[in-house]
C-alpha atoms as a PDB file:
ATOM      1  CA  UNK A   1     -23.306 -19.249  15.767  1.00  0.00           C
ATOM      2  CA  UNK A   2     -25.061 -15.959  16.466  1.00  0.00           C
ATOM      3  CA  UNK A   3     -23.517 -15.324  19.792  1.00  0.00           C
ATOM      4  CA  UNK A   4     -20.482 -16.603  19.020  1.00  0.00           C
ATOM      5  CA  UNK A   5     -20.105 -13.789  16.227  1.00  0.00           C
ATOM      6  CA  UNK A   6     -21.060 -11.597  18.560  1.00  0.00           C
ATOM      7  CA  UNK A   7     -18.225 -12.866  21.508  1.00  0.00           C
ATOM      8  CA  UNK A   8     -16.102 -12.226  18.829  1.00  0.00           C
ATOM      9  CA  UNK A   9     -17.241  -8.988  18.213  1.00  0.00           C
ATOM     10  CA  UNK A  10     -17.145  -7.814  21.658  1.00  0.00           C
ATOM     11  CA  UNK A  11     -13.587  -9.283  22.682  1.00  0.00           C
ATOM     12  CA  UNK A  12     -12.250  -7.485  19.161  1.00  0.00           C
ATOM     13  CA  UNK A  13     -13.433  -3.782  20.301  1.00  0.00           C
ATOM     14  CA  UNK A  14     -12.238  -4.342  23.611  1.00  0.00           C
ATOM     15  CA  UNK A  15      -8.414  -5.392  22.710  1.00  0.00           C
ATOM     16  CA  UNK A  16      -8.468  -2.837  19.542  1.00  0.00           C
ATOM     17  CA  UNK A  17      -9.458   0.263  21.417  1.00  0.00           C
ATOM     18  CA  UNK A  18      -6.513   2.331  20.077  1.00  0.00           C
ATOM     19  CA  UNK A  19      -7.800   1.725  16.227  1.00  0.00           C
ATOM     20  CA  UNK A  20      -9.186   4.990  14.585  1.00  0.00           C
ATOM     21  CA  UNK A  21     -12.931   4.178  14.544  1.00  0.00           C
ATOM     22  CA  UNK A  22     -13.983   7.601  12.532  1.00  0.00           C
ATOM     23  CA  UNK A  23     -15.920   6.737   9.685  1.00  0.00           C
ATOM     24  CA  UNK A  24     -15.240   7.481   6.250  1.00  0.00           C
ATOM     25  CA  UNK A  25     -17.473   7.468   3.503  1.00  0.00           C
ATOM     26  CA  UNK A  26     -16.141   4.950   1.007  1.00  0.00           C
ATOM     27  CA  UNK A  27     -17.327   1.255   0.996  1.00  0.00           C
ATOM     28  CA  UNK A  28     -14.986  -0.907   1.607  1.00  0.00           C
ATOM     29  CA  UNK A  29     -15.377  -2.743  -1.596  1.00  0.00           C
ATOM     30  CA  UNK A  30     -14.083   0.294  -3.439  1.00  0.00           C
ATOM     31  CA  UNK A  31     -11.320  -0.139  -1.165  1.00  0.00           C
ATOM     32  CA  UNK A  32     -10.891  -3.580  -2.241  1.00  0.00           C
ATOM     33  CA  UNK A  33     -11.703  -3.212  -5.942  1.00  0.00           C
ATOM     34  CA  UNK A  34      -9.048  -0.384  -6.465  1.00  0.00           C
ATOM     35  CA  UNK A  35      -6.108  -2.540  -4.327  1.00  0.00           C
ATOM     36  CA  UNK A  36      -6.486  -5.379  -6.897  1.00  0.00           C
ATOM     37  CA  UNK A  37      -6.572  -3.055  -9.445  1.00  0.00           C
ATOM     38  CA  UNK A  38      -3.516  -1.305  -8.718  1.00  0.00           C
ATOM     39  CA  UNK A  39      -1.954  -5.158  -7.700  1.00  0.00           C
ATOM     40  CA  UNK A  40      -2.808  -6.215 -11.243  1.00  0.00           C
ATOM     41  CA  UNK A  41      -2.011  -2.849 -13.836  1.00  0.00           C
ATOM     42  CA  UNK A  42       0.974  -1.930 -10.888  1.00  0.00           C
ATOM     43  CA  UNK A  43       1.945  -4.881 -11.207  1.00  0.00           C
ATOM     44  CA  UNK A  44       2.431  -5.460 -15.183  1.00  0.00           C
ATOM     45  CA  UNK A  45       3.506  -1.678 -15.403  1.00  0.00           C
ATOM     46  CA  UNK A  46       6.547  -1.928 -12.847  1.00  0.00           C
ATOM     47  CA  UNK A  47       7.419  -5.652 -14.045  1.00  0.00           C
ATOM     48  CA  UNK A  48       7.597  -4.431 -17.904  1.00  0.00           C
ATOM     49  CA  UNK A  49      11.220  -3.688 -17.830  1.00  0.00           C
ATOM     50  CA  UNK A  50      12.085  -7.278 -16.413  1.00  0.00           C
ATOM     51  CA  UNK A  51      10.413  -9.008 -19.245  1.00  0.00           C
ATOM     52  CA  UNK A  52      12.137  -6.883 -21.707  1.00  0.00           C
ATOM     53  CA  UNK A  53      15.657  -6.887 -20.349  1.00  0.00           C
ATOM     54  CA  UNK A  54      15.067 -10.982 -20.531  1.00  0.00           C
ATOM     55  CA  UNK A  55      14.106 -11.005 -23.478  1.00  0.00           C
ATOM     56  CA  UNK A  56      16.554  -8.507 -25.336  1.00  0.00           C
ATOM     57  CA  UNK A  57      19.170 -10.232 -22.958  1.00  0.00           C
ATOM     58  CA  UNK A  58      18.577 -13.798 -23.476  1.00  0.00           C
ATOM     59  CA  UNK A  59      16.902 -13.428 -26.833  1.00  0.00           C
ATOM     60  CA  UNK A  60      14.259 -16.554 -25.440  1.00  0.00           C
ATOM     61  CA  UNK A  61      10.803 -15.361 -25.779  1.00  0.00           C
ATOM     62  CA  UNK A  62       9.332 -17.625 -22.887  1.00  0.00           C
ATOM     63  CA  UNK A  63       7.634 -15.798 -19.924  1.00  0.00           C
ATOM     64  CA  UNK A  64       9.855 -14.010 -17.781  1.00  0.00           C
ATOM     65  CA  UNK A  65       9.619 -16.153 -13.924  1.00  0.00           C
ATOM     66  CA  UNK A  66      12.112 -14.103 -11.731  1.00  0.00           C
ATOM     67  CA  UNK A  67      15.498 -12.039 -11.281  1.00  0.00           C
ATOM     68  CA  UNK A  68      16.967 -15.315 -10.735  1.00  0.00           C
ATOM     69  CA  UNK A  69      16.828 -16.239 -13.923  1.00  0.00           C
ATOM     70  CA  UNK A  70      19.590 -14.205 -15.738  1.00  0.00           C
ATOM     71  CA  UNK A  71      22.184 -16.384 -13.851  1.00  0.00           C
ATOM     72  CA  UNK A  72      20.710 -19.647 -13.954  1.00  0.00           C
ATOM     73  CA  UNK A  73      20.955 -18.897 -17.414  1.00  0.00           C
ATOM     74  CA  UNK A  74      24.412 -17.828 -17.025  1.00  0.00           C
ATOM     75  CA  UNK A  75      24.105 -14.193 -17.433  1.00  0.00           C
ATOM     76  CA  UNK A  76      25.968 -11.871 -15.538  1.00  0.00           C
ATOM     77  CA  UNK A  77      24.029 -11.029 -12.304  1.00  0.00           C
ATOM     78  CA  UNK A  78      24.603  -7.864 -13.103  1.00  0.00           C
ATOM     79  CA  UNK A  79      21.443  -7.975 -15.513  1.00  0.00           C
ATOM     80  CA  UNK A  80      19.598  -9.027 -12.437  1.00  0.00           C
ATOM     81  CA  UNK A  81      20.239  -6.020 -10.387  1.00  0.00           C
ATOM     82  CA  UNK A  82      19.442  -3.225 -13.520  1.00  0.00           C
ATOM     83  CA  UNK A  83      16.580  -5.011 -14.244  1.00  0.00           C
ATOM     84  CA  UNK A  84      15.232  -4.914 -10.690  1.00  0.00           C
ATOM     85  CA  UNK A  85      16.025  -1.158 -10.460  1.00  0.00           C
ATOM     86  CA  UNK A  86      14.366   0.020 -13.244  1.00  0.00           C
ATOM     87  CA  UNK A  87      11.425  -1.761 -12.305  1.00  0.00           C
ATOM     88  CA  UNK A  88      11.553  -0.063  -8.873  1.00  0.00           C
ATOM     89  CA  UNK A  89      11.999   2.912 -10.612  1.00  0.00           C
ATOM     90  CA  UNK A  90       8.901   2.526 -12.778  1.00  0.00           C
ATOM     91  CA  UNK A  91       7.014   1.359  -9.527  1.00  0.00           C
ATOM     92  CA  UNK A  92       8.272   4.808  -7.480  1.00  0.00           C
ATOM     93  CA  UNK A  93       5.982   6.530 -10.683  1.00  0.00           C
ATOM     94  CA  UNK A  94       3.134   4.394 -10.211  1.00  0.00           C
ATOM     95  CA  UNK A  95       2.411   4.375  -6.920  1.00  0.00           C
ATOM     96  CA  UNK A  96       4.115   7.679  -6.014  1.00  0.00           C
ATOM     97  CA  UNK A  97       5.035   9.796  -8.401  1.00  0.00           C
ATOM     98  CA  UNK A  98       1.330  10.122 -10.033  1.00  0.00           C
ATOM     99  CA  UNK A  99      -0.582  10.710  -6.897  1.00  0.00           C
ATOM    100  CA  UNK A 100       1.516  13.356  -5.798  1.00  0.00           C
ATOM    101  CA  UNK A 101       1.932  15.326  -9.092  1.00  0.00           C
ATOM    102  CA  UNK A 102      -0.656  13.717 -11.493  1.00  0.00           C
ATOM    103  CA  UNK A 103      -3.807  12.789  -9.085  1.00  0.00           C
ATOM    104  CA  UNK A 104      -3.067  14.440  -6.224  1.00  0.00           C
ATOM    105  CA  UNK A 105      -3.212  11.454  -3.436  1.00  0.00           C
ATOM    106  CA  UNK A 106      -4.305   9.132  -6.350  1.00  0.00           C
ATOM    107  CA  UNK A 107      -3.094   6.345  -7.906  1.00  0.00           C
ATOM    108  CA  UNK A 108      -4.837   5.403 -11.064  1.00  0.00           C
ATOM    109  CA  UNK A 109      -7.513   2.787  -9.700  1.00  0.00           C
ATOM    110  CA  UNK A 110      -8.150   5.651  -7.201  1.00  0.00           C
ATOM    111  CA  UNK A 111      -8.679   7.973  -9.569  1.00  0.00           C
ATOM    112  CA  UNK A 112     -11.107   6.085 -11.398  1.00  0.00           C
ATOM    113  CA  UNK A 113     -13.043   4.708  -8.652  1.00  0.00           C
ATOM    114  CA  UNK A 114     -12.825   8.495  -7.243  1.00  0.00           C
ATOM    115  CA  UNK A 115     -11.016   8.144  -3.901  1.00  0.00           C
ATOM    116  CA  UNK A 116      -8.202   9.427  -2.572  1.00  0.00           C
ATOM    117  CA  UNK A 117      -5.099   9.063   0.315  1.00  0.00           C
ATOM    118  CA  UNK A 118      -5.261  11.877   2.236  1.00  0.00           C
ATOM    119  CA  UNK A 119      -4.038  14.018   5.753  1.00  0.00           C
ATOM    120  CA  UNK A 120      -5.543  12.053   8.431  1.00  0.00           C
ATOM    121  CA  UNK A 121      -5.816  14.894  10.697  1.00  0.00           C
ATOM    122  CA  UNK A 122      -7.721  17.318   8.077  1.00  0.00           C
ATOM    123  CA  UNK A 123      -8.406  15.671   5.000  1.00  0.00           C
ATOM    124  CA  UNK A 124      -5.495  17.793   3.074  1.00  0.00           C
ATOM    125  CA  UNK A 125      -3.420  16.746   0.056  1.00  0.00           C
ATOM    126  CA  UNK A 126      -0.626  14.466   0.762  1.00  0.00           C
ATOM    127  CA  UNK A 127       3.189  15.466   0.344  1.00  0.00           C
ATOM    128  CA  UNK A 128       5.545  13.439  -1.311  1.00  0.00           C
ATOM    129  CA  UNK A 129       7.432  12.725   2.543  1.00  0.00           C
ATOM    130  CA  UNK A 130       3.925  11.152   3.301  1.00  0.00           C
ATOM    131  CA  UNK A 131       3.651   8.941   0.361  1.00  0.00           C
ATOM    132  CA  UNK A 132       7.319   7.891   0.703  1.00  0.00           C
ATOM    133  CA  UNK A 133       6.103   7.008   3.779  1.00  0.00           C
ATOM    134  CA  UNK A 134       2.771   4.971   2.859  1.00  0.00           C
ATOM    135  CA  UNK A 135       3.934   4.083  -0.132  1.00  0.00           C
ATOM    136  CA  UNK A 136       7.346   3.097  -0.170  1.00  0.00           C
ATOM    137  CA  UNK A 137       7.686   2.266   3.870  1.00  0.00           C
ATOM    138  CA  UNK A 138       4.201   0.899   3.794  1.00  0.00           C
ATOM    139  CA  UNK A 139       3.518  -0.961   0.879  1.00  0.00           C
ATOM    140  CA  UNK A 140       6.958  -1.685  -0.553  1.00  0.00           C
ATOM    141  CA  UNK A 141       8.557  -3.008   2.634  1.00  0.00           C
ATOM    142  CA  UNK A 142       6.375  -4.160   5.719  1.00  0.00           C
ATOM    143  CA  UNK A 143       3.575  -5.240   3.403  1.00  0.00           C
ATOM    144  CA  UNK A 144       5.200  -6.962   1.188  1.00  0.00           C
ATOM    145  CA  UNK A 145       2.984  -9.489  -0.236  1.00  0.00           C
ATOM    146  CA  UNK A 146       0.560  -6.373  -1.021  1.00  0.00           C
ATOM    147  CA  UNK A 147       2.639  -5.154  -4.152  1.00  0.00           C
ATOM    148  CA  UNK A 148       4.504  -6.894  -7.230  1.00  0.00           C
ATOM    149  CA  UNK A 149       7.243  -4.864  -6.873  1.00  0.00           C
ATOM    150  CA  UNK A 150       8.435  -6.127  -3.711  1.00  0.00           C
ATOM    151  CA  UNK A 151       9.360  -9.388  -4.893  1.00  0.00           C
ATOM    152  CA  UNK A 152      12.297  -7.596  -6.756  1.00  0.00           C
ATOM    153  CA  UNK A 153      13.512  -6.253  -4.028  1.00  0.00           C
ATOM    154  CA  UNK A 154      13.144  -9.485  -1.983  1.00  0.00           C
ATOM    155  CA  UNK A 155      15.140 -11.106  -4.989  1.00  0.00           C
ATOM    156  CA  UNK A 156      17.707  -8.381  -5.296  1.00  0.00           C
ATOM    157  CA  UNK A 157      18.515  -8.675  -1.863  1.00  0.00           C
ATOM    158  CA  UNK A 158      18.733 -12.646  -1.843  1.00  0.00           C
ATOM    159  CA  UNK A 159      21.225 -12.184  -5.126  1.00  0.00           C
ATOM    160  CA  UNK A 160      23.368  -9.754  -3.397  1.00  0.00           C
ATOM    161  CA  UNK A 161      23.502 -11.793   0.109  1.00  0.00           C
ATOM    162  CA  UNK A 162      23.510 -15.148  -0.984  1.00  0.00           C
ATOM    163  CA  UNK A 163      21.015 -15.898   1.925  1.00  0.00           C
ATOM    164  CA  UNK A 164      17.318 -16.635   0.866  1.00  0.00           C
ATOM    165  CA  UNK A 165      15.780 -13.833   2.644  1.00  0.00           C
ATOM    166  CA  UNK A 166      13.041 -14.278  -0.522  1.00  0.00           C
ATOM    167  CA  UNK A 167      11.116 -16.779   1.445  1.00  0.00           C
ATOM    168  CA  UNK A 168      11.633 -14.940   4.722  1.00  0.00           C
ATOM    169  CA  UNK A 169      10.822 -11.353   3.891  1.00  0.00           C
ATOM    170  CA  UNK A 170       7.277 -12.684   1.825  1.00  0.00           C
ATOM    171  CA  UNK A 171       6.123 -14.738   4.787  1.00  0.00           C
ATOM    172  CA  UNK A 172       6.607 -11.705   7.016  1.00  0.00           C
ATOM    173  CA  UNK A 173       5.318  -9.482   4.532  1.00  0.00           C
ATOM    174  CA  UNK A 174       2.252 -12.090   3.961  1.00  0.00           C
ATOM    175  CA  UNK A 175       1.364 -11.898   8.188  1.00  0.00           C
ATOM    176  CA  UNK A 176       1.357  -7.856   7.917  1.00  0.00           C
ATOM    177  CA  UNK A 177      -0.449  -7.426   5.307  1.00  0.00           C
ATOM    178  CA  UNK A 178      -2.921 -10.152   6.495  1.00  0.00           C
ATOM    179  CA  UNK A 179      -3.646  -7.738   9.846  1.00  0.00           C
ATOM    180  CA  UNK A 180      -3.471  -4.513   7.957  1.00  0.00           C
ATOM    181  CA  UNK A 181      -6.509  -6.390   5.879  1.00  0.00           C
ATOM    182  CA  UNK A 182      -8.082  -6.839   9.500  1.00  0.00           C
ATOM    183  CA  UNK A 183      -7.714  -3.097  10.012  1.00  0.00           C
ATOM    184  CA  UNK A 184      -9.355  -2.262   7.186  1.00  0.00           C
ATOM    185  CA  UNK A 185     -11.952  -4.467   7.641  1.00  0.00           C
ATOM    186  CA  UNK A 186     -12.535  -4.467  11.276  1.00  0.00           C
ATOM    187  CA  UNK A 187     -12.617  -0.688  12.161  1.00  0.00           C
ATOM    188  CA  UNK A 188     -15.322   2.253  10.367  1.00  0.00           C
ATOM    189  CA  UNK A 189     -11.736   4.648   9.284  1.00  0.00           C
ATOM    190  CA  UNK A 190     -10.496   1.533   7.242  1.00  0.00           C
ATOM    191  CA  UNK A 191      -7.061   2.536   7.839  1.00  0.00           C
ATOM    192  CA  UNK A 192      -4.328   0.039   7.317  1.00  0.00           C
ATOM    193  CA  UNK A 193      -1.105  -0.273   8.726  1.00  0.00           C
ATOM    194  CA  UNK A 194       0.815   1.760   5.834  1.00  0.00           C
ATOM    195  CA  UNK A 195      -1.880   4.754   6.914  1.00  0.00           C
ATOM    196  CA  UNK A 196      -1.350   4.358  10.688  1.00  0.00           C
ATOM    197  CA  UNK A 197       2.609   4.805   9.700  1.00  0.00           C
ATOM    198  CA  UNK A 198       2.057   7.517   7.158  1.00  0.00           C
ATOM    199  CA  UNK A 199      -0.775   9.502   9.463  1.00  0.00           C
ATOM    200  CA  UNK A 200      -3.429   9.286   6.436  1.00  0.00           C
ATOM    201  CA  UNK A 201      -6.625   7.663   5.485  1.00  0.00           C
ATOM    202  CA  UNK A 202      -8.503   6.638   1.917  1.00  0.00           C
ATOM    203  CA  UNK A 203     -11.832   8.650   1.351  1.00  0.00           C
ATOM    204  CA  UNK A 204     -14.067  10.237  -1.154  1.00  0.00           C
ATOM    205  CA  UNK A 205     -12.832  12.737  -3.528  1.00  0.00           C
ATOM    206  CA  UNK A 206     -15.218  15.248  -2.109  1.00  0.00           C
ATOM    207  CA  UNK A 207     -15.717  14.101   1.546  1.00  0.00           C
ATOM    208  CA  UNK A 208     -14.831  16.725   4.170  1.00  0.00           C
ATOM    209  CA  UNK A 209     -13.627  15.363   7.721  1.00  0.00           C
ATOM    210  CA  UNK A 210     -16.568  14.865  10.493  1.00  0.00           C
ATOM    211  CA  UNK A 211     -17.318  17.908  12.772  1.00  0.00           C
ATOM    212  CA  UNK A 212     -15.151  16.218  16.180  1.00  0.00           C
ATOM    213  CA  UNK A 213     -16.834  16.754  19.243  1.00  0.00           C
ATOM    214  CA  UNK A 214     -14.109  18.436  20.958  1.00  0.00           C
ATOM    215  CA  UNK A 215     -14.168  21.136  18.301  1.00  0.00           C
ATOM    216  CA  UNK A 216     -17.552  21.769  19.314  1.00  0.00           C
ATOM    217  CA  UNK A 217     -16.587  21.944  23.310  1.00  0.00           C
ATOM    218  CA  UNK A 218     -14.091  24.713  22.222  1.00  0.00           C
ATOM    219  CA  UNK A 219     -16.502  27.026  20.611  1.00  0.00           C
ATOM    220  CA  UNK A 220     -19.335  26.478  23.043  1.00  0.00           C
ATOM    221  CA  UNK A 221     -17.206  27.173  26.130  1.00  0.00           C
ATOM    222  CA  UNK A 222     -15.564  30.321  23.672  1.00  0.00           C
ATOM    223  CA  UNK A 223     -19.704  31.545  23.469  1.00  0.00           C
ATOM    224  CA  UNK A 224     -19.474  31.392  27.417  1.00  0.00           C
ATOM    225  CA  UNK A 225     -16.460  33.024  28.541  1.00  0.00           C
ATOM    226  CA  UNK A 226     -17.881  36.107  26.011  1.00  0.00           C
END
């Protein structure tokens, strides 16, 4: 069992050589801990307006299921698509709004577990173009399955269509955000797919980037040539 973990090992460094393998700081279970964090209070935060368009809608005070619901219940599906906006809306504030003017590169598990999304290159604050990017690129679209949000979208674009693309999209969605999990978890940078795409990386509030070795080359061969 040993050696077979350590086969696998092997083969996985050799076929991955193009991941970042920089180290950061932060344990991965912080990493972990503050996804299902945001998952969970991103979650009930961007699907608030949903539940109370249903409910002020319908006037039923069961648990809201889906967008589908407004016309299976023969509601305009017009209710369907405001809903779904305003919930995007309130997830655009959540997860990018806040960490670029709130908690700069923070979203509010970050902030409490005290890590951040960052430059990749030098550790500096994000813009908003790079959280767009992470955040709205990233998480809302390729990795679907990793955010509540996207299941409106999903929906929204089903209703509009007529074509289940629901089921579709999540099981693509599900297989990305499976091997950005893999990144994270099988490289020392812990980047995932959404920070290869947006050029960034998660790390301590305080932690500086590494001295690179080519930096080093520079100023030694500067010392010479003086």
């Amino acid at each position: 069992m040993h050696y077979l973990l350590i086969k696998i090992q092997l083969l996985w460094a050799k076929h991955t050589k193009w991941l970042d393998r920089n180290p950061v700081k932060v344990p991965v279970s912080k990493r972990v801990i503050a996804y299902a964090i945001d998952w969970a209070v991103g979650g009930i935060i961007s699907g608030f307006p949903a539940v109370l368009f249903y409910g002020g809608v319908t006037g039923r005070s069961d648990m809201f299921s889906d967008l589908y619901v407004f016309p299976s219940l023969g509601f305009p599906t017009y209710w369907s698509y405001l809903a779904g906006i305003l919930c995007i809306v309130v997830a655009f504030v959540y997860y990018i709004y806040i960490p670029y003017k709130k908690y700069p590169g923070q979203t509010l598990a970050k902030h409490w577990l005290k890590i951040k999304i960052v430059n990749n290159d030098d550790y500096s604050d994000v813009s908003l173009k790079t959280l767009i990017i992470r955040q709205g690129v990233g998480l809302f679209l390729l990795e679907g399955s990793a955010i509540v949000v996207t299941n409106y979208l999903r929906q929204m674009l089903t209703l509009a269509t007529g074509f289940y693309f629901d089921y579709y999209l999540k099981m693509i969605g599900m297989v990305i955000t499976m091997i950005s999990g893999i990144f994270v978890l099988g490289s020392a940078s812990q980047r995932s797919i959404h920070d290869y795409l947006a050029k960034t990386r998660v790390v301590g509030e305080d932690e500086k980037p590494a001295k690179r070795k080519e930096k080093k080359n520079k100023k030694i061969k500067r010392k010479n040539n003086a």
